[in-house]
N, C-alpha and C. Protein backbone atom coordinates (compact mmCIF):
# COMPACT_ATOMS: atom_id res chain seq x y z
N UNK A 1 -4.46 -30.89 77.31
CA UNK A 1 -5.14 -31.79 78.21
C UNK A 1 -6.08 -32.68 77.42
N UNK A 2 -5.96 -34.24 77.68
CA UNK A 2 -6.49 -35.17 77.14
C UNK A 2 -8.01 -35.11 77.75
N UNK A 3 -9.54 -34.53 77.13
CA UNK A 3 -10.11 -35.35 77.83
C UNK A 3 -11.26 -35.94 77.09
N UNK A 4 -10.65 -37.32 76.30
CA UNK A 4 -10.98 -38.32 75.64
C UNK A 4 -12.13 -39.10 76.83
N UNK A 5 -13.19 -39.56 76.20
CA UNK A 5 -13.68 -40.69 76.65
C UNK A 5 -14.05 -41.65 76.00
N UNK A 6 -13.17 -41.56 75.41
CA UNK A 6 -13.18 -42.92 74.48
C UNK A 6 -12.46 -44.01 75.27
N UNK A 7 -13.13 -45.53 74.93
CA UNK A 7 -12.99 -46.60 76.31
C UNK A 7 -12.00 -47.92 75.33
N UNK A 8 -10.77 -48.19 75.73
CA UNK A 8 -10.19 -48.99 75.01
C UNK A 8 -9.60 -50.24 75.81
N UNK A 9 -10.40 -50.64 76.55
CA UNK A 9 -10.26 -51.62 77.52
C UNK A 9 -10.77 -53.04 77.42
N UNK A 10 -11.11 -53.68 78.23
CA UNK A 10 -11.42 -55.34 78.06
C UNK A 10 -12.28 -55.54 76.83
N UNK A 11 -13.25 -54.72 76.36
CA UNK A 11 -14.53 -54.86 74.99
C UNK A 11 -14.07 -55.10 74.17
N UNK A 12 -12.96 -54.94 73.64
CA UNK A 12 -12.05 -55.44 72.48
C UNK A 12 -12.56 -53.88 71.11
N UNK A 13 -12.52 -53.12 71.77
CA UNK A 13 -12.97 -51.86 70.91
C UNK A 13 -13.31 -50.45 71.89
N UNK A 14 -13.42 -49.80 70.60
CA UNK A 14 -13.60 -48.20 71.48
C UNK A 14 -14.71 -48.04 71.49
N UNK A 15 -15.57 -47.34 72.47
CA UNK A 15 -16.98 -47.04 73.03
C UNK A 15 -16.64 -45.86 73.66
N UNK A 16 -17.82 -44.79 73.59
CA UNK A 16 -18.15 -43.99 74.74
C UNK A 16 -19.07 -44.24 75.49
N UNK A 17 -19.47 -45.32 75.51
CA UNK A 17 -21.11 -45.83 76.82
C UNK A 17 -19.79 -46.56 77.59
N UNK A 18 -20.64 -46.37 79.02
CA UNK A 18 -19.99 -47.64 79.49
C UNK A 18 -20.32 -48.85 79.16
N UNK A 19 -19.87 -50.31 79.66
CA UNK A 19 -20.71 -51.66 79.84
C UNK A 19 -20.85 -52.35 80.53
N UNK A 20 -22.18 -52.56 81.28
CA UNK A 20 -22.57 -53.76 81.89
C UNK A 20 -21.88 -54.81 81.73
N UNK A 21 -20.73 -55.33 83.03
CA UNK A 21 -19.98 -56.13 82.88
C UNK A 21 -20.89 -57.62 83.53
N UNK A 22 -21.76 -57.47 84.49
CA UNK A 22 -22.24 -58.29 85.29
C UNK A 22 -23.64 -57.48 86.22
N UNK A 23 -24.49 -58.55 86.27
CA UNK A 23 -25.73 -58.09 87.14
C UNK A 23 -25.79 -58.96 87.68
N UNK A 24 -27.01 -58.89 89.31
CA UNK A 24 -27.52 -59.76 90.31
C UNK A 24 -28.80 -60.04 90.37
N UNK A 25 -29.81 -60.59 90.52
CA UNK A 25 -31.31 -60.26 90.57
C UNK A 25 -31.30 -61.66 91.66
N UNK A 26 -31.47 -61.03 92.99
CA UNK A 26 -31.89 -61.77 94.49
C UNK A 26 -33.12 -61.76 94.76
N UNK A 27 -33.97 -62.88 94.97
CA UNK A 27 -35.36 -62.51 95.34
C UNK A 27 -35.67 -63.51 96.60
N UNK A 28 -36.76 -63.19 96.73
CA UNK A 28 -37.49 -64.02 97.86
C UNK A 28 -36.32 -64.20 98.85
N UNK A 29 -35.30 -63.11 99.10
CA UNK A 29 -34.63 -63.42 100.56
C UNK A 29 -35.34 -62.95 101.76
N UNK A 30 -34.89 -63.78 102.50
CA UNK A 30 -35.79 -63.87 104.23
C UNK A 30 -34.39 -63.83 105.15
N UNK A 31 -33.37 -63.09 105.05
CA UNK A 31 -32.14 -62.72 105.59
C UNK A 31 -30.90 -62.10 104.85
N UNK A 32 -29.97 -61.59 105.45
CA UNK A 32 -29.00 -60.80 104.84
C UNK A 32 -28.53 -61.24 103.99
N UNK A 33 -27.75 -60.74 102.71
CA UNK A 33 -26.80 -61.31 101.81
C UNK A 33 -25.36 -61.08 101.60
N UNK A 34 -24.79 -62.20 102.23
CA UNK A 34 -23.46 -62.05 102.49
C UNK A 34 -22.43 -61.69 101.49
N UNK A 35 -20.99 -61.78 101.71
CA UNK A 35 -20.34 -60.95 100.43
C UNK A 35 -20.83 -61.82 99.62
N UNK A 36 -21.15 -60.82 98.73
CA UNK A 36 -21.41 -62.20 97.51
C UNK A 36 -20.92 -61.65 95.56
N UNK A 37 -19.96 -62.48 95.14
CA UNK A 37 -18.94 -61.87 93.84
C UNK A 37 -20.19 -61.43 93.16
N UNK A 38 -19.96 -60.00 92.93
CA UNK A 38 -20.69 -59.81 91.36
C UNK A 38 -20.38 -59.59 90.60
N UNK A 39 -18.95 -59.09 90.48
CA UNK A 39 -18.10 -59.33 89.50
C UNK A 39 -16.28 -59.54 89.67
N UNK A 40 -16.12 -60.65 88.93
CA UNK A 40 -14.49 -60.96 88.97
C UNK A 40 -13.35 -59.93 88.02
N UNK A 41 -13.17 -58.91 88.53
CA UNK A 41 -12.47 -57.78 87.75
C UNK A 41 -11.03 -59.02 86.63
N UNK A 42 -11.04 -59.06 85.19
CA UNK A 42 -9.85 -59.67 84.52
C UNK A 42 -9.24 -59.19 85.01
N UNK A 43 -7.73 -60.02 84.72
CA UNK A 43 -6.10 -59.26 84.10
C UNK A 43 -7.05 -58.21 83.06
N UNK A 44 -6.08 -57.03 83.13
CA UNK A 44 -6.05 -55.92 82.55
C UNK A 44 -7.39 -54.92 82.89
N UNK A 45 -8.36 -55.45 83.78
CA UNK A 45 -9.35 -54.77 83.63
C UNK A 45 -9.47 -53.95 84.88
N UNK A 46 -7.97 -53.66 85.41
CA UNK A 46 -8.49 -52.46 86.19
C UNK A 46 -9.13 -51.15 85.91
N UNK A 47 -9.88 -50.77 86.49
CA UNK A 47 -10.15 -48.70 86.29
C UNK A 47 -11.32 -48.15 86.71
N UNK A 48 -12.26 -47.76 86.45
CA UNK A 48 -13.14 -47.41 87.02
C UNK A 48 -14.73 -48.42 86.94
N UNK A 49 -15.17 -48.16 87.85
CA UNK A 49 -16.21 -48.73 87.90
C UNK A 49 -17.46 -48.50 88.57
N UNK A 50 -18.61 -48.17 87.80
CA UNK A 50 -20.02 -47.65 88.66
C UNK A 50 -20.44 -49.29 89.23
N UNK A 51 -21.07 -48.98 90.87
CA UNK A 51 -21.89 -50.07 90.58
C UNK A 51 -23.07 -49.68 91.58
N UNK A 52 -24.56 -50.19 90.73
CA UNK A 52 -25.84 -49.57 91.34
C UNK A 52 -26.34 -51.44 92.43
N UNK A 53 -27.01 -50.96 93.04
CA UNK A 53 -27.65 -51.80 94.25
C UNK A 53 -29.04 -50.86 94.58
N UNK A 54 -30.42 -52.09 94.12
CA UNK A 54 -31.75 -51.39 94.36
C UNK A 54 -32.23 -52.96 95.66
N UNK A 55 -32.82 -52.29 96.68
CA UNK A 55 -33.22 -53.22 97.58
C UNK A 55 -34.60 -53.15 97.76
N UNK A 56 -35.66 -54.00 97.54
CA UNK A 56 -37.16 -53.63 97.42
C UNK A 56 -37.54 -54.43 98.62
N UNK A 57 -38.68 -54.44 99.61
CA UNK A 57 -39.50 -55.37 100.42
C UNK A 57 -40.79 -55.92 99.71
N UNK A 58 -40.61 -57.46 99.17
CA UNK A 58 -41.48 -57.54 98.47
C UNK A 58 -42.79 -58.46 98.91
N UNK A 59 -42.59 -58.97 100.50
CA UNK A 59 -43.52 -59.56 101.31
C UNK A 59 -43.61 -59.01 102.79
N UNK A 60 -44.10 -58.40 103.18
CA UNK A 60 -44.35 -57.41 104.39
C UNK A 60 -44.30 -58.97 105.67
N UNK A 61 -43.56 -58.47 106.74
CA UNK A 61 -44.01 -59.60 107.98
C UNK A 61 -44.85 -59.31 108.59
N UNK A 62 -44.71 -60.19 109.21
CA UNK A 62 -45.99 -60.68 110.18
C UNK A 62 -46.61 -59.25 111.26
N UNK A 63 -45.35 -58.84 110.96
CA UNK A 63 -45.52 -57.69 112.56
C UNK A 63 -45.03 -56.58 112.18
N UNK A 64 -43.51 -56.69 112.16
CA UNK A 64 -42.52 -55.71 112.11
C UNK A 64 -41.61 -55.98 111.28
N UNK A 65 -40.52 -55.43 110.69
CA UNK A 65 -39.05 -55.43 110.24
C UNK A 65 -38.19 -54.84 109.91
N UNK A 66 -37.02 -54.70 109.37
CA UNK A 66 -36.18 -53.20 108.32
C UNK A 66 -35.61 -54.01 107.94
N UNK A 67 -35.78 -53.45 106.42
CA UNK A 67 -35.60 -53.79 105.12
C UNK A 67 -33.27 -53.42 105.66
N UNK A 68 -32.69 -54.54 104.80
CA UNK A 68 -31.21 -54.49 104.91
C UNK A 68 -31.11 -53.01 103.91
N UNK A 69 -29.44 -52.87 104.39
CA UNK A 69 -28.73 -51.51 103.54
C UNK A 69 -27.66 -52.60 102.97
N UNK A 70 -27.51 -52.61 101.88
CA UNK A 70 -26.43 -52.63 100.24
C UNK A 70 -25.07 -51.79 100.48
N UNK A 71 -24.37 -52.42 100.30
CA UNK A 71 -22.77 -52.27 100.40
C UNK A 71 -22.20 -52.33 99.51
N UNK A 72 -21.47 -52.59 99.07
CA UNK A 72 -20.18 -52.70 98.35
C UNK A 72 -18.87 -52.85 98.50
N UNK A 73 -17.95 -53.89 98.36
CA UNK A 73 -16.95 -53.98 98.62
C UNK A 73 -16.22 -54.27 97.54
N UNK A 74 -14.45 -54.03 97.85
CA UNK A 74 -13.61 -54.15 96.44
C UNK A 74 -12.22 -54.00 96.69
N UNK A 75 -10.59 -54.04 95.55
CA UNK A 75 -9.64 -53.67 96.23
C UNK A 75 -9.22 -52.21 95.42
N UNK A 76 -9.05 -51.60 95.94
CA UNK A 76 -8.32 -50.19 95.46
C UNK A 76 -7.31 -50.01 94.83
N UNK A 77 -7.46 -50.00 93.22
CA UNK A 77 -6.13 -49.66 92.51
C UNK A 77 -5.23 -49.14 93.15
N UNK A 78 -5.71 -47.56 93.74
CA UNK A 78 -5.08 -46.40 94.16
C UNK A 78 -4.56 -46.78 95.23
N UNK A 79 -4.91 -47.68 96.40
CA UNK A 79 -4.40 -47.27 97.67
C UNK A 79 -3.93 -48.40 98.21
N UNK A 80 -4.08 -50.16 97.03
CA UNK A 80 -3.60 -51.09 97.21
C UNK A 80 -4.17 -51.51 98.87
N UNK A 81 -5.38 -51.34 98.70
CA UNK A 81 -5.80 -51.57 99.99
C UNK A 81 -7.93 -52.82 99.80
N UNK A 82 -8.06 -53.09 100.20
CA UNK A 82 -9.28 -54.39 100.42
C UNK A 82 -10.41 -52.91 100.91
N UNK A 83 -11.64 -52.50 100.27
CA UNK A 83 -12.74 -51.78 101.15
C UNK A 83 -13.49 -53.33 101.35
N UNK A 84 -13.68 -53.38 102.41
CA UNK A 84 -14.49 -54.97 103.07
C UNK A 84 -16.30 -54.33 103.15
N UNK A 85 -16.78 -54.75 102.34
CA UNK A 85 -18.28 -54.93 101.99
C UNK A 85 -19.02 -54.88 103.26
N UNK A 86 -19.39 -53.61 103.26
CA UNK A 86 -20.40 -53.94 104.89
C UNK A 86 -19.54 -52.97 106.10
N UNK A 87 -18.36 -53.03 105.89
CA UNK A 87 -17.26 -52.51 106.49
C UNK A 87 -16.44 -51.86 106.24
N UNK A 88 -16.98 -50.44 105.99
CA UNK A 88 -15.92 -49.22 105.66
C UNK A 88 -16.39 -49.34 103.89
N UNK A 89 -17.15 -50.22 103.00
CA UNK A 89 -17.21 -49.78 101.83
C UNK A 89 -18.46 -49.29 101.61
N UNK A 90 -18.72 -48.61 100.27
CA UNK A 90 -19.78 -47.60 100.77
C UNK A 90 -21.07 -47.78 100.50
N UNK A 91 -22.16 -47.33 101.28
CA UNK A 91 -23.24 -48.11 101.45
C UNK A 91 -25.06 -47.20 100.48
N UNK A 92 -25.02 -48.06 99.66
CA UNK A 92 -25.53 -47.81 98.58
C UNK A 92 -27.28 -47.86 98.45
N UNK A 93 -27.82 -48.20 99.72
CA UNK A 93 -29.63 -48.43 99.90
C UNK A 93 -29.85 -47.79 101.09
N UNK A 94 -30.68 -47.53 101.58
CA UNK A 94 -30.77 -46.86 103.50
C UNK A 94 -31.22 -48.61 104.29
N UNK A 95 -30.52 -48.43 105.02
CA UNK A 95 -31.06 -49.68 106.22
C UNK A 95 -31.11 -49.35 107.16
N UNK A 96 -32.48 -48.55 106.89
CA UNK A 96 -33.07 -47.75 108.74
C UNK A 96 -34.20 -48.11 108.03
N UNK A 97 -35.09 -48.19 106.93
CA UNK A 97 -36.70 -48.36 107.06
C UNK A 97 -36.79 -49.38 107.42
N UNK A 98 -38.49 -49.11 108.24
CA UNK A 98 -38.98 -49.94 109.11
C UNK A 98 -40.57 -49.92 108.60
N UNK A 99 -41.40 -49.21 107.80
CA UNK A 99 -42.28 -49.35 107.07
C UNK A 99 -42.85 -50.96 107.03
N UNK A 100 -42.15 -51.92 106.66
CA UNK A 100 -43.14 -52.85 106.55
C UNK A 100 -43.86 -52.76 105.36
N UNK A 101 -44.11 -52.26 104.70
CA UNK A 101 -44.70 -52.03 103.57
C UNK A 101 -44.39 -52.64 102.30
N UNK A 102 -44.86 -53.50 101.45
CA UNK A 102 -44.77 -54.08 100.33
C UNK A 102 -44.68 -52.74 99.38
N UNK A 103 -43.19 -52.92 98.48
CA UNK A 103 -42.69 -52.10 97.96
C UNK A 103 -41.90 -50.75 98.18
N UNK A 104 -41.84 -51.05 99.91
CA UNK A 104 -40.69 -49.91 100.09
C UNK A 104 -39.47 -50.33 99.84
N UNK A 105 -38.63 -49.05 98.95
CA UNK A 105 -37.34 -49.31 98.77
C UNK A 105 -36.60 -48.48 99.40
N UNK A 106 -35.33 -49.44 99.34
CA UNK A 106 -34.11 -48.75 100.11
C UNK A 106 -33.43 -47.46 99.64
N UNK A 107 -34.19 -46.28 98.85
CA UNK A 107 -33.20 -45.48 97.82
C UNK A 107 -33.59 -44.51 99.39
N UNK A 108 -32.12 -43.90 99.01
CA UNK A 108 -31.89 -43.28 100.61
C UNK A 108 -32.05 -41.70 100.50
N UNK A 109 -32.70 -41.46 99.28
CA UNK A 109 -33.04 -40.17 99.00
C UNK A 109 -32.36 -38.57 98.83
N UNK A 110 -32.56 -37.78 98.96
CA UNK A 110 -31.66 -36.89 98.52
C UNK A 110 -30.38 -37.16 98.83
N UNK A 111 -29.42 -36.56 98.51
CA UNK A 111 -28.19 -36.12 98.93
C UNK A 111 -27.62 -37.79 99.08
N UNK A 112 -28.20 -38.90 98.69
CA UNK A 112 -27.45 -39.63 98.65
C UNK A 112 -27.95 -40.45 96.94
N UNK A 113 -27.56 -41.92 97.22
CA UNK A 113 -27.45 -42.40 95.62
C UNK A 113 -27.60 -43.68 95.80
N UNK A 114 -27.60 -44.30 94.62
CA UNK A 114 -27.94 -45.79 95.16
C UNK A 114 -26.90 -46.22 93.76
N UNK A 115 -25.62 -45.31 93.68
CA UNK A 115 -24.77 -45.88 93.15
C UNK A 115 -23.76 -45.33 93.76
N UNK A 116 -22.10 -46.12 93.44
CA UNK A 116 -21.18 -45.11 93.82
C UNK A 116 -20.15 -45.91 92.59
N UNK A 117 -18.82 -45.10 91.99
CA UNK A 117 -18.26 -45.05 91.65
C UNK A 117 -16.67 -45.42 92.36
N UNK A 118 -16.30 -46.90 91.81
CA UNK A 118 -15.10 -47.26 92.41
C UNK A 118 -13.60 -47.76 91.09
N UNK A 119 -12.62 -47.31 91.92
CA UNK A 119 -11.34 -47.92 91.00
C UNK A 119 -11.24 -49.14 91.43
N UNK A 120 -11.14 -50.15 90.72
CA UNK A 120 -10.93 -51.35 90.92
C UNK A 120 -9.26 -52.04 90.89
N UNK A 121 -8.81 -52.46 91.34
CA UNK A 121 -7.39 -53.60 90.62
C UNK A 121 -7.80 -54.66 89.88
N UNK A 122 -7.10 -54.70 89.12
CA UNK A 122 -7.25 -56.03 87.93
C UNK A 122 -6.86 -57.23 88.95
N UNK A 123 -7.83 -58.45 88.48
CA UNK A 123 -7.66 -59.51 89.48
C UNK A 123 -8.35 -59.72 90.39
N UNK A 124 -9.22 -58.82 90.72
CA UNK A 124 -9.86 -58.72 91.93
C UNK A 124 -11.72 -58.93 91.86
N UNK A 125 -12.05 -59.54 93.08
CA UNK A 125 -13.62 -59.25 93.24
C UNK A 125 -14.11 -58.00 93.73
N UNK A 126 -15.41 -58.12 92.73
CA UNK A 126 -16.38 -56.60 93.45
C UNK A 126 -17.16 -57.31 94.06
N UNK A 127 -17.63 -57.41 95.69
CA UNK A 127 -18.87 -57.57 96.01
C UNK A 127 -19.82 -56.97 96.41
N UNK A 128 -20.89 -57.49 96.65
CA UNK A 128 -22.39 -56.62 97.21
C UNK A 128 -22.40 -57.35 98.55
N UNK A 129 -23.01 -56.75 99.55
CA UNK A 129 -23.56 -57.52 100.27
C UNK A 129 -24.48 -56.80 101.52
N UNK A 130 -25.84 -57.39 102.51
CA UNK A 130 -26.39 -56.24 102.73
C UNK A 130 -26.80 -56.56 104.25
N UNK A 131 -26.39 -55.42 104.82
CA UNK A 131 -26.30 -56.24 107.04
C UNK A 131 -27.68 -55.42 107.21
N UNK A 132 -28.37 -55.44 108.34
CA UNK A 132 -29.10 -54.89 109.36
C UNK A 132 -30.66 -55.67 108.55
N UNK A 133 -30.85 -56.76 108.29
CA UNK A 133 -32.10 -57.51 108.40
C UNK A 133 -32.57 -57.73 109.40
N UNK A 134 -33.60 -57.22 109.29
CA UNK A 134 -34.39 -57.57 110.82
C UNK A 134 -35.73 -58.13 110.63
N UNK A 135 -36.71 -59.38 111.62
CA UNK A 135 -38.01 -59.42 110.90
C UNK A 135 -38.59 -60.32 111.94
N UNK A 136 -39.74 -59.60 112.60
CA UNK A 136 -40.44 -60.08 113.67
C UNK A 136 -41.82 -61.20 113.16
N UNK A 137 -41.79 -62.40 113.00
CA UNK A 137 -42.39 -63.26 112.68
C UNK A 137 -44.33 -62.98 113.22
N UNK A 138 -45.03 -63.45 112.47
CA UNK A 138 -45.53 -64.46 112.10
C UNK A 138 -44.99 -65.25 110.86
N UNK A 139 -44.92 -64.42 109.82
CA UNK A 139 -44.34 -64.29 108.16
C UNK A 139 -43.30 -63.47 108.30
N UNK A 140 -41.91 -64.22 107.82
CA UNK A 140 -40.90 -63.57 107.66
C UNK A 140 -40.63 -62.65 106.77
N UNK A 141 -40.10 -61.41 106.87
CA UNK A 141 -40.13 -60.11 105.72
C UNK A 141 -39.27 -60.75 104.57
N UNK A 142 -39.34 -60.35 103.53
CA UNK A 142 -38.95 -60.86 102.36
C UNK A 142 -38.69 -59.64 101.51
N UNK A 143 -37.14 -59.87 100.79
CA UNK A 143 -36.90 -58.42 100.15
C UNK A 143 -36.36 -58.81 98.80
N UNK A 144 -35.83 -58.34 97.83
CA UNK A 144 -35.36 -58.77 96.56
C UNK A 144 -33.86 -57.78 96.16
N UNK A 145 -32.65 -57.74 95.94
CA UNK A 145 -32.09 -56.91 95.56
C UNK A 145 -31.76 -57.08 94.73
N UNK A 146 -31.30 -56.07 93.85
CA UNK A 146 -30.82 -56.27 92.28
C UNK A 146 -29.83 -55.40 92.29
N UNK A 147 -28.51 -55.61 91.58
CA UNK A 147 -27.81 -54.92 91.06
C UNK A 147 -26.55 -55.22 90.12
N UNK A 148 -26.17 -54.46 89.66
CA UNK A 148 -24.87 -54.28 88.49
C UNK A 148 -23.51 -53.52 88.41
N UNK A 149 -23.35 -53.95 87.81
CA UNK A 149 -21.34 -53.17 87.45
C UNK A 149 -21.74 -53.20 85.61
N UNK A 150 -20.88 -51.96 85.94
CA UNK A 150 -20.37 -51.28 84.56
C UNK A 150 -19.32 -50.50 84.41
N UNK A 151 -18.34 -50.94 83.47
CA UNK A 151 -16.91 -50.72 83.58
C UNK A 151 -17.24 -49.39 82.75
N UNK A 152 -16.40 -48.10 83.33
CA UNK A 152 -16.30 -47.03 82.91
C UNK A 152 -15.11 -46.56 81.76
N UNK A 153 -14.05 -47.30 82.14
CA UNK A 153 -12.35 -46.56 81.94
C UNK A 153 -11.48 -47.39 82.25
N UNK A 154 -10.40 -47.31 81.69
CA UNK A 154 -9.14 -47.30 82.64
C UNK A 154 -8.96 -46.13 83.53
């Protein structure tokens, strides 16, 4: 049984780290962020892929709000099938706080992660994107998300 992790894929060489193929850094949003590419998987670069999503509130509103939940969407080597971002793909920040609080983040705490691990198809987009913004004015809530892909494998 092979179990090499040695990585001989798009880098043009062998590695055992993964690599940061692509990052996001969103700020000063005052509403959801729709699918949006964060990374364009090459020819040949199907296989595995981590990707992390951190969602911060970095201007409290006027009143009230909840901070959005982080998604992920992509197409499935394995099952030749679309996970639609927001919809059935898997959701990577909590979007239930309601804190209000400058500097609450979306990490959804135990037993969950604010990464997940996906097979990708070559050819294809990974996106992020993040539903349930909510924000009761005087000052609209304002949040920042950041995140990345890093190719694991074939």
């Amino acid at each position: 049984m092979n179990t090499s992790l040695v990585h001989t894929g798009t880098n043009g060489g062998d590695s055992f780290f993964s690599t940061v193929v692509a990052k996001l850094d969103l700020t000063a949003r005052t509403n959801n962020v729709p699918g949006f590419t964060l990374y364009s998987v090459p020819s040949g670069g199907a296989g595995l892929y981590r990707v992390d999503c951190h969602v911060v509130l970095t201007i409290a509103a006027g009143t009230s709000s909840k901070l959005p939940a982080c998604f992920v969407g992509w197409f499935d080597e394995d099952t030749n099938h679309q996970i639609t971002c927001g919809a059935g793909g898997p959701q990577l920040s909590n979007g239930t706080l309601t804190a209000n609080t400058e500097g609450t983040t979306g990490n959804l705490g135990t037993g969950w992660s604010e990464s997940t691990i996906i097979r990708s198809a070559a050819s294809q987009a990974v996106t992020i994107c993040t539903t349930g913004y909510a924000s009761t004015p005087a000052n609209a809530m304002q949040f920042a998300v950041h995140a990345k892909i890093e190719f694991l494998g074939p």
